[in-house]
PDB file of N, CA and C in Angstrom:
ATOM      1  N   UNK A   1     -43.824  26.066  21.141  1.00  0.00           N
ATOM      2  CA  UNK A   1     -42.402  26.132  21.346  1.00  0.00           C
ATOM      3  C   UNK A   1     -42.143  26.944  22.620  1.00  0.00           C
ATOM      4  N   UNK A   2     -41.417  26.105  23.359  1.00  0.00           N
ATOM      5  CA  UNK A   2     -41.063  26.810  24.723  1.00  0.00           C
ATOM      6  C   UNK A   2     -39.835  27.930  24.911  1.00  0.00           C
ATOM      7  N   UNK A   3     -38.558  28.153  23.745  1.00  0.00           N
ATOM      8  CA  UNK A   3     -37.546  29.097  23.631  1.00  0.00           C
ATOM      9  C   UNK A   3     -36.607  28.498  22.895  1.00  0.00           C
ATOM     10  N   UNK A   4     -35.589  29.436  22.782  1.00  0.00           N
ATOM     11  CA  UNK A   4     -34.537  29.030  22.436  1.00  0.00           C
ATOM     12  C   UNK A   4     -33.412  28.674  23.005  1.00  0.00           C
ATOM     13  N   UNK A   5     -32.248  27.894  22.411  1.00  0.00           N
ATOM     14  CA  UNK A   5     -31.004  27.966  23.062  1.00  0.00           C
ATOM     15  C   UNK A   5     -30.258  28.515  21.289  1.00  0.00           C
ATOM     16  N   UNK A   6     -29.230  29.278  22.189  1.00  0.00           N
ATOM     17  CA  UNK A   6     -28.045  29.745  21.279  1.00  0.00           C
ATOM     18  C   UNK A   6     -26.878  29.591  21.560  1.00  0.00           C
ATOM     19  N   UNK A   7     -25.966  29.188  21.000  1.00  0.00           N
ATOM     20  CA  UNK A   7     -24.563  29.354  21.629  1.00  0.00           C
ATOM     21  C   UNK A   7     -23.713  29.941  20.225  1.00  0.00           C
ATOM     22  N   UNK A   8     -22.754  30.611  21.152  1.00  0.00           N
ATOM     23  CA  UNK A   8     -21.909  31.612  20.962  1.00  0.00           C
ATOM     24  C   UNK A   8     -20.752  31.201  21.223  1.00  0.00           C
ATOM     25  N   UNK A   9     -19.490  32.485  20.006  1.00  0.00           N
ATOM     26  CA  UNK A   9     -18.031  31.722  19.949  1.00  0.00           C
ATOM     27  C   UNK A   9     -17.794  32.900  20.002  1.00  0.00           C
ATOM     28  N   UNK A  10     -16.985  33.280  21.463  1.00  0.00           N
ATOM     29  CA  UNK A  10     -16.655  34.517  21.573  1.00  0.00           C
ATOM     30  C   UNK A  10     -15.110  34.592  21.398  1.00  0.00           C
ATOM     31  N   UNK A  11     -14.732  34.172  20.615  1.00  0.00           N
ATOM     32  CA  UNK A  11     -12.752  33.334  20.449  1.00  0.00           C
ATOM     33  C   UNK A  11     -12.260  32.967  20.774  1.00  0.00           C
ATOM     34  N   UNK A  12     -12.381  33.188  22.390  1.00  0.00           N
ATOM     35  CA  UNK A  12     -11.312  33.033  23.454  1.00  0.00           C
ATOM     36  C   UNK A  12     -12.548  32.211  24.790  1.00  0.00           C
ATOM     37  N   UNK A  13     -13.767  32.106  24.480  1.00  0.00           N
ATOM     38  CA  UNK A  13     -14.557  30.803  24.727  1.00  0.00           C
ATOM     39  C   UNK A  13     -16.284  30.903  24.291  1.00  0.00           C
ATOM     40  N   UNK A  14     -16.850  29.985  24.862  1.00  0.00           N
ATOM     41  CA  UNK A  14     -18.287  29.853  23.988  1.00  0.00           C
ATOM     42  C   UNK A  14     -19.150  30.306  25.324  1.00  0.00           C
ATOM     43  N   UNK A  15     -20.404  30.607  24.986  1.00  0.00           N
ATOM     44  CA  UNK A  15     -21.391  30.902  25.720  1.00  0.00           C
ATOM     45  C   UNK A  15     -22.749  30.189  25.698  1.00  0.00           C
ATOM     46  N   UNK A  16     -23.633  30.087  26.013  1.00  0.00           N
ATOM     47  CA  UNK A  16     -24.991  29.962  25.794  1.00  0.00           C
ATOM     48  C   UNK A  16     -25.848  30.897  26.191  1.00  0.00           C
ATOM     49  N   UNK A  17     -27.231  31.145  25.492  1.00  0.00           N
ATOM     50  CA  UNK A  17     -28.275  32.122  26.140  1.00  0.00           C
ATOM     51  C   UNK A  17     -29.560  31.004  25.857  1.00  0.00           C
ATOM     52  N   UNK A  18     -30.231  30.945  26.603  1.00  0.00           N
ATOM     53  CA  UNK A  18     -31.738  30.053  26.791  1.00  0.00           C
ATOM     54  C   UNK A  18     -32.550  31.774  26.765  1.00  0.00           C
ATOM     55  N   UNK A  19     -33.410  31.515  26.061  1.00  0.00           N
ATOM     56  CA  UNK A  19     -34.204  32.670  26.130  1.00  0.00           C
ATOM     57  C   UNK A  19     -35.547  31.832  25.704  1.00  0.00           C
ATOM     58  N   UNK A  20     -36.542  32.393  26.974  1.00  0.00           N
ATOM     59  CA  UNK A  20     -38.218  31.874  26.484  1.00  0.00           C
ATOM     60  C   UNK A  20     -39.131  32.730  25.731  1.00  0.00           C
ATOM     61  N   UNK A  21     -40.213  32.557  24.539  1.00  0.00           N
ATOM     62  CA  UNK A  21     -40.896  32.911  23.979  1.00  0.00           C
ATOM     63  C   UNK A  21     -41.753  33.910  25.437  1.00  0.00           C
ATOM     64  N   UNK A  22     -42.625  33.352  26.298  1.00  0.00           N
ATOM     65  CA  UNK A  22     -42.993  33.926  27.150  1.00  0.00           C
ATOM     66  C   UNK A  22     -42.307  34.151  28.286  1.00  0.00           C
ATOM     67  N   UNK A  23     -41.905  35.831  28.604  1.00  0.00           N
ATOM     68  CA  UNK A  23     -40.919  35.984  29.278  1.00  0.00           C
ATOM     69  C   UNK A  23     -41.754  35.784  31.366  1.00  0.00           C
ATOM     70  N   UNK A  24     -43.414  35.567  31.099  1.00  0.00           N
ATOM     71  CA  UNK A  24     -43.721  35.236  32.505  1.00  0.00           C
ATOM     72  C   UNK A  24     -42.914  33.715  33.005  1.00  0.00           C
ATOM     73  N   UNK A  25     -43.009  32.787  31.871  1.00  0.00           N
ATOM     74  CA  UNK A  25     -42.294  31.894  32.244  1.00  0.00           C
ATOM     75  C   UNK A  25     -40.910  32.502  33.041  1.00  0.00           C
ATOM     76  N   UNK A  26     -39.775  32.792  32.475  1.00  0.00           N
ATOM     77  CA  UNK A  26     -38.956  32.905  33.074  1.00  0.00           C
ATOM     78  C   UNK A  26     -38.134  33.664  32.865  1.00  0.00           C
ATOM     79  N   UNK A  27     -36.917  34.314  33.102  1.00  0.00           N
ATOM     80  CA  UNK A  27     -36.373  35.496  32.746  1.00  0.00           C
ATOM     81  C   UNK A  27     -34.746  34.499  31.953  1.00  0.00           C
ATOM     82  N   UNK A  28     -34.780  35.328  30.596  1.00  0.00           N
ATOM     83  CA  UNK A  28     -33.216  35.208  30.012  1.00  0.00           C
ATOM     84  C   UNK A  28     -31.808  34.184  31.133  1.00  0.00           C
ATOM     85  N   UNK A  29     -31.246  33.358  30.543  1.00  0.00           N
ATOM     86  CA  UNK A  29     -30.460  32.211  31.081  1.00  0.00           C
ATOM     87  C   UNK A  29     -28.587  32.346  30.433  1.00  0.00           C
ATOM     88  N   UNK A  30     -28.017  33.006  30.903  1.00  0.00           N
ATOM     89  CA  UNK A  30     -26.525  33.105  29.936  1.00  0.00           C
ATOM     90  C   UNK A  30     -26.077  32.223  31.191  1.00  0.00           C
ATOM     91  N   UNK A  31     -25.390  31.112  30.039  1.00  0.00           N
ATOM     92  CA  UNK A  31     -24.140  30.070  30.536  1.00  0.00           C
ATOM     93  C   UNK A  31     -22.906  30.241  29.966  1.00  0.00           C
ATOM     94  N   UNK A  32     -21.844  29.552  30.649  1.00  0.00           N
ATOM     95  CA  UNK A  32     -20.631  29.383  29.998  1.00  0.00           C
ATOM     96  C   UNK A  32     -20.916  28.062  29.808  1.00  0.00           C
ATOM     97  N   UNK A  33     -20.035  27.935  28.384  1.00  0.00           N
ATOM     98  CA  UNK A  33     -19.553  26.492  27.944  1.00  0.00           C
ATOM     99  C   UNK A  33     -18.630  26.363  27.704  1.00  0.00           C
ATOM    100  N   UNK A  34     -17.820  25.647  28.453  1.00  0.00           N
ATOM    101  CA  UNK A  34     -16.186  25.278  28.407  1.00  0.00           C
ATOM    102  C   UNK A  34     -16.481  23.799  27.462  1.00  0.00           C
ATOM    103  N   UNK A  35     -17.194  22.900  27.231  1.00  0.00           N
ATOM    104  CA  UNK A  35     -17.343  22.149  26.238  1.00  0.00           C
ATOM    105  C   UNK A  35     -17.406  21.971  24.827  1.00  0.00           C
ATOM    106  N   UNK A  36     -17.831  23.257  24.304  1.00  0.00           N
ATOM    107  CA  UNK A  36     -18.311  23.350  23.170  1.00  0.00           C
ATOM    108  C   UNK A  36     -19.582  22.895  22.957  1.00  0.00           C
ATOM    109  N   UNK A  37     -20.973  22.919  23.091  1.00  0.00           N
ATOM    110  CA  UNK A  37     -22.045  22.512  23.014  1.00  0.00           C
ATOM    111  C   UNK A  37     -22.576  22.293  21.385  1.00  0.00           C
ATOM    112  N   UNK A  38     -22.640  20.967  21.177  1.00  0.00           N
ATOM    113  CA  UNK A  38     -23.496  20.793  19.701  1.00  0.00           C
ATOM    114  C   UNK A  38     -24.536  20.864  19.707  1.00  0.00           C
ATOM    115  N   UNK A  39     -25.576  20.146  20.382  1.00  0.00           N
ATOM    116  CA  UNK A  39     -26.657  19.936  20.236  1.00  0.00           C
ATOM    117  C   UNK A  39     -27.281  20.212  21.708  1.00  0.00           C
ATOM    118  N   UNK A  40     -28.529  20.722  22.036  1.00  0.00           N
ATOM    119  CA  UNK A  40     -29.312  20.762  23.092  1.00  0.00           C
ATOM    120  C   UNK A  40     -30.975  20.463  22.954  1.00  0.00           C
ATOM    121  N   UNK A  41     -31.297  20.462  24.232  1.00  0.00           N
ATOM    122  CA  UNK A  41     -32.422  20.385  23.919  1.00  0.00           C
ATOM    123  C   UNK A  41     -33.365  20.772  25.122  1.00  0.00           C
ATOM    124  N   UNK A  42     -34.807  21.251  25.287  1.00  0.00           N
ATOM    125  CA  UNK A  42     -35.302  22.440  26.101  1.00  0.00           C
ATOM    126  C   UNK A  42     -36.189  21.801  26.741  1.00  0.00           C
ATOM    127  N   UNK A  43     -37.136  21.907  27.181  1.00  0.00           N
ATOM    128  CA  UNK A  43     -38.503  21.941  28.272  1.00  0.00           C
ATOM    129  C   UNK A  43     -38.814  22.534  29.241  1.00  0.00           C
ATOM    130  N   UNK A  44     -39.813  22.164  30.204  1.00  0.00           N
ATOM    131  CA  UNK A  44     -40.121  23.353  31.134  1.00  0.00           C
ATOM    132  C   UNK A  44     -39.108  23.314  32.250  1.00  0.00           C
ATOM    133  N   UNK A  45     -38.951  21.987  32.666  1.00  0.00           N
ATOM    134  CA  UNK A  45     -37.700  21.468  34.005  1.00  0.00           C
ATOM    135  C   UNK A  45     -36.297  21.916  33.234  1.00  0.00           C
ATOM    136  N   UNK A  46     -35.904  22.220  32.096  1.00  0.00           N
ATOM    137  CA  UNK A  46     -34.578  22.293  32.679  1.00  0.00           C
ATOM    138  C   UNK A  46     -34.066  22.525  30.873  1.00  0.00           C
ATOM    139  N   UNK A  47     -32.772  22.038  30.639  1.00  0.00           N
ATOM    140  CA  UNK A  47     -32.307  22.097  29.433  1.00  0.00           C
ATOM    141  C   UNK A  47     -30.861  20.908  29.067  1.00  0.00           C
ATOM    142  N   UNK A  48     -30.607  20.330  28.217  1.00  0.00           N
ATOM    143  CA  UNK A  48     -29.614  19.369  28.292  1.00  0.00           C
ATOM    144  C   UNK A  48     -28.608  19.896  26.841  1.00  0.00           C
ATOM    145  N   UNK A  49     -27.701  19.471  27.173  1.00  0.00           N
ATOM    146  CA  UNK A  49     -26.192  19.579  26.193  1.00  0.00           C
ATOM    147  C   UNK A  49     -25.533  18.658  26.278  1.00  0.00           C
ATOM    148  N   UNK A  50     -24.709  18.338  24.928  1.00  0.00           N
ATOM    149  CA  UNK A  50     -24.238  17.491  23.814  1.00  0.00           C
ATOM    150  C   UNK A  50     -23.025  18.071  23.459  1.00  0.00           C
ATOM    151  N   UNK A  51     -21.783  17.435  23.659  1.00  0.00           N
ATOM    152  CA  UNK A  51     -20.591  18.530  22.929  1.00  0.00           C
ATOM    153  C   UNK A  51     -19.997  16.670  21.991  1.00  0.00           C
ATOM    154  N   UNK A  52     -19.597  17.456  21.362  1.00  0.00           N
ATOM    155  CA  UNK A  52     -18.230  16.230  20.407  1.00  0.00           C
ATOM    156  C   UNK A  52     -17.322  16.172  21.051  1.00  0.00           C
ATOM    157  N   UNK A  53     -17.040  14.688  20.417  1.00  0.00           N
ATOM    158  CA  UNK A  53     -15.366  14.306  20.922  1.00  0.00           C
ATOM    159  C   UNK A  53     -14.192  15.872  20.890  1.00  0.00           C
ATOM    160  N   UNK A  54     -13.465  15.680  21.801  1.00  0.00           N
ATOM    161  CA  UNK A  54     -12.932  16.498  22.039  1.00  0.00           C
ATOM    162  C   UNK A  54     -11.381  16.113  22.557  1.00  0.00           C
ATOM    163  N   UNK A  55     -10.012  16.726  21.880  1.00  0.00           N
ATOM    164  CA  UNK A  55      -8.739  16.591  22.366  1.00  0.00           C
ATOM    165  C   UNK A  55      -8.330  17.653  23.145  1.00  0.00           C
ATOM    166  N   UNK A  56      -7.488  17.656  24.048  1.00  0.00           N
ATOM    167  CA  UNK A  56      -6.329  18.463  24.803  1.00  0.00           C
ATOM    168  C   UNK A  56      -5.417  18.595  24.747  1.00  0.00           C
ATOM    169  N   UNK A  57      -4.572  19.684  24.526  1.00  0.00           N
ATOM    170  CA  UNK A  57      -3.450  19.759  24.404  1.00  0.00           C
ATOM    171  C   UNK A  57      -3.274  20.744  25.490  1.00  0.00           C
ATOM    172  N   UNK A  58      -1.969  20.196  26.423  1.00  0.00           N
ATOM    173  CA  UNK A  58      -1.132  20.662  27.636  1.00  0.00           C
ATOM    174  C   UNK A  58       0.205  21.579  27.155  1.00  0.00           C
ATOM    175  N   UNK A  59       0.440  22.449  27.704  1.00  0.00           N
ATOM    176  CA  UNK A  59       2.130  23.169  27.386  1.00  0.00           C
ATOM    177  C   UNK A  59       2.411  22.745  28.807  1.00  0.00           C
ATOM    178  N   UNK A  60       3.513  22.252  29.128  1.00  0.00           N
ATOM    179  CA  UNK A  60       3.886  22.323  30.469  1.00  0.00           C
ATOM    180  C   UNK A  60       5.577  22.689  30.544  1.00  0.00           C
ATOM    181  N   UNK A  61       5.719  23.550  31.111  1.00  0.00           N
ATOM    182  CA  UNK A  61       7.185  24.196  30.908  1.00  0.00           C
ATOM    183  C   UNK A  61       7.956  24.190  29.478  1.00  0.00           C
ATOM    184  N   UNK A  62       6.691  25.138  28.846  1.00  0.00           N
ATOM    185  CA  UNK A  62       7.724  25.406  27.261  1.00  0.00           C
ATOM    186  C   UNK A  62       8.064  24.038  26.243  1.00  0.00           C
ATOM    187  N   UNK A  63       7.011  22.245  27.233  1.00  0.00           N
ATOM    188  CA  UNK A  63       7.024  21.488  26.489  1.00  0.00           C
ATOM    189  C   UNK A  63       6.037  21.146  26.038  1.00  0.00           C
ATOM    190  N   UNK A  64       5.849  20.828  24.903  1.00  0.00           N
ATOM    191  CA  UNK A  64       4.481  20.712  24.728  1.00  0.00           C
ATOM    192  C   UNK A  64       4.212  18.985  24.942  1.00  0.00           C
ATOM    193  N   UNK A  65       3.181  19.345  25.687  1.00  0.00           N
ATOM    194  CA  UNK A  65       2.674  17.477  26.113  1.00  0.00           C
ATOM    195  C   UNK A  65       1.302  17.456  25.439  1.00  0.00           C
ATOM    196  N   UNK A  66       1.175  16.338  25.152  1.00  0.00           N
ATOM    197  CA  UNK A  66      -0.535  15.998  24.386  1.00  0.00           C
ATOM    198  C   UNK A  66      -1.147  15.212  25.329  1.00  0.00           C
ATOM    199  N   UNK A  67      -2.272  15.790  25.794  1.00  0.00           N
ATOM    200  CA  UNK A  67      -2.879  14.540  26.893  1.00  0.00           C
ATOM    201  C   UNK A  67      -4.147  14.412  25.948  1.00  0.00           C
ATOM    202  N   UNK A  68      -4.149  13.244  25.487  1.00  0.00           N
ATOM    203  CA  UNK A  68      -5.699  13.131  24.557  1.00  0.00           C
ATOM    204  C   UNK A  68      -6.521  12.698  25.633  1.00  0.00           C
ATOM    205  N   UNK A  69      -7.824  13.474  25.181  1.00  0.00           N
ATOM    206  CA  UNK A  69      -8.816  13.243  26.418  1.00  0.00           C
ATOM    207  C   UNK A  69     -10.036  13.634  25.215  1.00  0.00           C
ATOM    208  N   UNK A  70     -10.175  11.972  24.393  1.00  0.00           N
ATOM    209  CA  UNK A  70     -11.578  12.385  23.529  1.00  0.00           C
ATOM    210  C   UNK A  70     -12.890  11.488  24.309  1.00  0.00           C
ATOM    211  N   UNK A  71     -13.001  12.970  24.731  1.00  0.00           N
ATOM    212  CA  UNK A  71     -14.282  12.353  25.861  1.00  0.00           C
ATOM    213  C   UNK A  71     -15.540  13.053  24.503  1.00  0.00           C
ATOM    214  N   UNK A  72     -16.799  12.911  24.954  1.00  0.00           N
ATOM    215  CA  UNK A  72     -18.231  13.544  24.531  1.00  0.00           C
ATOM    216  C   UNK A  72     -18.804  14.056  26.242  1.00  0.00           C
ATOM    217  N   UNK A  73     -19.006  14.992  25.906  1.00  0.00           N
ATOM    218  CA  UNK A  73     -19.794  15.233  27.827  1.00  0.00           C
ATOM    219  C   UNK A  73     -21.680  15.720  27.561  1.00  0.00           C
ATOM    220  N   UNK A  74     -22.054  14.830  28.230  1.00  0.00           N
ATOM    221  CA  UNK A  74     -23.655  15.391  28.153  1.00  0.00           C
ATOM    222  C   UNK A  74     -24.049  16.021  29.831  1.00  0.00           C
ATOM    223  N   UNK A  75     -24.693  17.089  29.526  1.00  0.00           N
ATOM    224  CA  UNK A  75     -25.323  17.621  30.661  1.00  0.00           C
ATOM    225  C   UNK A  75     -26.300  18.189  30.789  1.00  0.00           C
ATOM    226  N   UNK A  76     -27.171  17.924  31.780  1.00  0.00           N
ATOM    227  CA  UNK A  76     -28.623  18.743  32.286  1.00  0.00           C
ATOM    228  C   UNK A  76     -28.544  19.881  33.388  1.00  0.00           C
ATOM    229  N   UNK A  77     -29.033  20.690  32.835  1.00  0.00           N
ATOM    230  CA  UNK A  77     -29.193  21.871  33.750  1.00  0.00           C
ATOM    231  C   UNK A  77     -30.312  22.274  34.064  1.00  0.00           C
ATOM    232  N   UNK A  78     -31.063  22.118  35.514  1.00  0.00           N
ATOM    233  CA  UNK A  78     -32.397  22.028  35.725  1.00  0.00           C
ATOM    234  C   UNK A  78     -33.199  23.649  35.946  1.00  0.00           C
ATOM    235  N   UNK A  79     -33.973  24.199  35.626  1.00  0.00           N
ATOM    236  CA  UNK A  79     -34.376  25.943  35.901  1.00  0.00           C
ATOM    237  C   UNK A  79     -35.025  25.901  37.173  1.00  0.00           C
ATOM    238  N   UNK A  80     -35.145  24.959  38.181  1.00  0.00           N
ATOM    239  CA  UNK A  80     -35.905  25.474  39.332  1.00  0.00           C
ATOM    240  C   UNK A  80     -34.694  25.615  40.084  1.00  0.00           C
ATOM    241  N   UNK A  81     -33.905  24.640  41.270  1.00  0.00           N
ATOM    242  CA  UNK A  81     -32.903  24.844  42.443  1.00  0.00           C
ATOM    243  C   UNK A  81     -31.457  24.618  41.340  1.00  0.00           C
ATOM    244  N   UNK A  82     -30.795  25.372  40.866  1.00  0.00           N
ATOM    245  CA  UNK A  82     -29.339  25.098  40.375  1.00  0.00           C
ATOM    246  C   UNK A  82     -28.416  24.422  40.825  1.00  0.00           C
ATOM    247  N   UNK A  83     -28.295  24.427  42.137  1.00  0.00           N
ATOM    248  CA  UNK A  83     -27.308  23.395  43.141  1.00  0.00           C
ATOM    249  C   UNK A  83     -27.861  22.173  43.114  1.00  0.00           C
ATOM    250  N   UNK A  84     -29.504  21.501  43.167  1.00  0.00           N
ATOM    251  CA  UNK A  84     -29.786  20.417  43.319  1.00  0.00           C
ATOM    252  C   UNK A  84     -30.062  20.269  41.838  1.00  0.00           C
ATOM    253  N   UNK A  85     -29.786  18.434  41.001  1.00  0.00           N
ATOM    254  CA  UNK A  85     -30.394  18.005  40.168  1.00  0.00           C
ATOM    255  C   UNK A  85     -29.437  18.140  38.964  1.00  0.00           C
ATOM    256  N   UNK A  86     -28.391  19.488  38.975  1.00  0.00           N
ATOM    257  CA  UNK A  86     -27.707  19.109  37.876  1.00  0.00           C
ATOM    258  C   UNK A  86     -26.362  18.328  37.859  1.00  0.00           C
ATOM    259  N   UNK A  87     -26.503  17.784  36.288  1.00  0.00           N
ATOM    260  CA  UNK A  87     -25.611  16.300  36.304  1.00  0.00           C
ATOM    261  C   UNK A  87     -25.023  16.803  35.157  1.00  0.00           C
ATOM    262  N   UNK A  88     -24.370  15.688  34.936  1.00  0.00           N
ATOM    263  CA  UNK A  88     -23.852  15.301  33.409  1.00  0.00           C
ATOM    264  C   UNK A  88     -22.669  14.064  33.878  1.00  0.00           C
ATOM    265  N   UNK A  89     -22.434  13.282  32.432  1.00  0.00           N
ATOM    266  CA  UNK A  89     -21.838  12.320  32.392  1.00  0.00           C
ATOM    267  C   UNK A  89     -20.820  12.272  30.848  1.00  0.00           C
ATOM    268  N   UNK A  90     -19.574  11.496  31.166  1.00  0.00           N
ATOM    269  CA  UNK A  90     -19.232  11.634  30.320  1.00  0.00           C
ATOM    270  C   UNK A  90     -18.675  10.099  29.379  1.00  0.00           C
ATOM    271  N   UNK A  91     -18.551  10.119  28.047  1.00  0.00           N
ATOM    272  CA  UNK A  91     -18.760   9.497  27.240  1.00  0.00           C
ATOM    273  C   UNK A  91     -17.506   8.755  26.868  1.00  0.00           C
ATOM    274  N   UNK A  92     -17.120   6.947  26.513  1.00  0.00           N
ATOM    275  CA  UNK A  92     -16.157   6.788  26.305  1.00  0.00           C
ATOM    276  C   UNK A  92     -14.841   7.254  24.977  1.00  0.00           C
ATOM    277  N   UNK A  93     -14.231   7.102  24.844  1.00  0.00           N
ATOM    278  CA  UNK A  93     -13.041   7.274  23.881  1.00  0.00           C
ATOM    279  C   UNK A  93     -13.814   7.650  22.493  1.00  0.00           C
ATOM    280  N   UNK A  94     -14.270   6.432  21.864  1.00  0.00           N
ATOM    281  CA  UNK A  94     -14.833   6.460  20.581  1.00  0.00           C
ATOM    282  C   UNK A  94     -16.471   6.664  20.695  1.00  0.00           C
ATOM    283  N   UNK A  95     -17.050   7.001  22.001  1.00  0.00           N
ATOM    284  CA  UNK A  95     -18.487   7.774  21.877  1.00  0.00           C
ATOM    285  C   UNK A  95     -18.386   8.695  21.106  1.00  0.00           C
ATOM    286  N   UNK A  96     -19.543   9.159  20.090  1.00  0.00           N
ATOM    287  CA  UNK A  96     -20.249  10.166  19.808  1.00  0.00           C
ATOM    288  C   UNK A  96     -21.674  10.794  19.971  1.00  0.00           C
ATOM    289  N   UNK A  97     -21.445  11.711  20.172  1.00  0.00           N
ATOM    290  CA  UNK A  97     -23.474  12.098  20.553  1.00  0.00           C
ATOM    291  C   UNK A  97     -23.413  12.592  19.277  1.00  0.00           C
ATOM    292  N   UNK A  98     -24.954  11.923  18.815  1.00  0.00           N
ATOM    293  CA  UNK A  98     -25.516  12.469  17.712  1.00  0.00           C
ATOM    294  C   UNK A  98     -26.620  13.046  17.653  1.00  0.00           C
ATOM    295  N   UNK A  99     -27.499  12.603  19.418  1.00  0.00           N
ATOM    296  CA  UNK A  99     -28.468  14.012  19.244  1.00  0.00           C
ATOM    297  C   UNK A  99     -29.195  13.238  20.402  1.00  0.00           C
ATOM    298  N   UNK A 100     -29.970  14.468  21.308  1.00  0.00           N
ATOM    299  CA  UNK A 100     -30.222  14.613  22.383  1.00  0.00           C
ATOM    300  C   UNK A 100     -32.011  14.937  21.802  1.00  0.00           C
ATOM    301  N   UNK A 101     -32.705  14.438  23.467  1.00  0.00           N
ATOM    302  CA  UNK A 101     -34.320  15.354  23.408  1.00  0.00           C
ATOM    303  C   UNK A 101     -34.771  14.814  24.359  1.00  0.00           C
ATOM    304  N   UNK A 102     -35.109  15.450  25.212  1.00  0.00           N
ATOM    305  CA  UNK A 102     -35.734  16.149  26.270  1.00  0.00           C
ATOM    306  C   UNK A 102     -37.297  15.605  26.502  1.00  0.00           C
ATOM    307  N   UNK A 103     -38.185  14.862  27.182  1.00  0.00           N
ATOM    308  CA  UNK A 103     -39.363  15.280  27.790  1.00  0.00           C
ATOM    309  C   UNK A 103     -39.465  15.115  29.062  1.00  0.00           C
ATOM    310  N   UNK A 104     -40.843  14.732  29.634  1.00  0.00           N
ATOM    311  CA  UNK A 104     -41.631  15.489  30.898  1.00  0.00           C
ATOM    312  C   UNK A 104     -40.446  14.744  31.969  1.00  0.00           C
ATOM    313  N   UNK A 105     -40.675  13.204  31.147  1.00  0.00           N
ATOM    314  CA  UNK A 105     -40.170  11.839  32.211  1.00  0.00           C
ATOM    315  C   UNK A 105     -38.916  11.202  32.003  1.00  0.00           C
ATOM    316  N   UNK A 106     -37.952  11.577  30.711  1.00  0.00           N
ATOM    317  CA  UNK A 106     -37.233  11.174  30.127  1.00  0.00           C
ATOM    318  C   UNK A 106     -35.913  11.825  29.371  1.00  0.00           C
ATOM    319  N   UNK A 107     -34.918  11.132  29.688  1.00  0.00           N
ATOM    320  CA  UNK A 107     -33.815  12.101  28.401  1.00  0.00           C
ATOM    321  C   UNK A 107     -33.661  11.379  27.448  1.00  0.00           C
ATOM    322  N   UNK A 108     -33.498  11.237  26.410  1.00  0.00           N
ATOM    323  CA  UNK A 108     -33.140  10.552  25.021  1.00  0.00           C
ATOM    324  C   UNK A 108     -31.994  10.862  24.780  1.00  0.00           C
ATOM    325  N   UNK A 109     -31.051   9.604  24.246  1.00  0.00           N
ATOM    326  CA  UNK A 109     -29.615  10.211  23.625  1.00  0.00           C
ATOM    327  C   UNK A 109     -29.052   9.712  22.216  1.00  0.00           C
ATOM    328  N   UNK A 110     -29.134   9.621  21.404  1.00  0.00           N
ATOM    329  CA  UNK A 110     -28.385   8.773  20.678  1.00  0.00           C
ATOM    330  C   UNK A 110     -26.934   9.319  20.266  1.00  0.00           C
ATOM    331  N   UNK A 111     -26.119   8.237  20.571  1.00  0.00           N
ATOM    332  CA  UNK A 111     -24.950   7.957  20.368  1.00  0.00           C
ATOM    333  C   UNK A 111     -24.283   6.842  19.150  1.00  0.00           C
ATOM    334  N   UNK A 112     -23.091   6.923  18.957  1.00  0.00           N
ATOM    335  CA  UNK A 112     -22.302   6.321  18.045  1.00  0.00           C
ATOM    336  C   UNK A 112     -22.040   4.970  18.001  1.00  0.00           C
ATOM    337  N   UNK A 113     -22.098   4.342  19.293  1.00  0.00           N
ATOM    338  CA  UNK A 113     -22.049   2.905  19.400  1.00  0.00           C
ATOM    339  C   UNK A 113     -23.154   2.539  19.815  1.00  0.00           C
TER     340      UNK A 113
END
């Protein structure tokens, strides 16, 4: 086992920490997640996230507007150059991610449709 991921609900938003079993590998990883992250998944290149459908709600001058925006967002975050390589994409209306995994050559996703 190469580490963990954790995420955290700090009330007012979520976090992540990647932490490796062997700390020569690499040193402690804190992210923000403005997504909500369900599911992830680890290896040596990098780490990927999974959030659920998700709504929005707008106040705009004391009115309240609903902009539904049920997206799913998946993303990779790579541990060598941070500016190069990371992505993510996002998922239609009635997508769901139901679970993500990670190897050397490949991302795996399964989804709802």
């Amino acid at each position: 086992m190469l580490g963990t991921i954790t995420s955290h609900d700090q009330d007012t938003h979520h976090t992540i920490d990647i932490e490796f079993h062997d700390i020569n590998f690499g040193r402690a990883i804190h992210l923000k997640d403005p997504h909500g992250y369900f599911c992830a998944a680890l290896n040596v290149e990098g780490a990927c996230f999974g959030s659920k459908l998700s709504s929005m709600l707008e106040e705009e001058e004391g009115v309240e507007k609903t902009a539904i925006a049920r997206t799913c967002i998946y993303k990779f975050v790579p541990f060598g150059t941070w500016e190069e390589g990371e992505w993510s994409c996002t998922f239609g209306e009635n997508e769901q991610i139901l679970g993500i995994n990670l190897s050397f050559a490949l991302v795996g996703l399964a989804e709802s449709m």
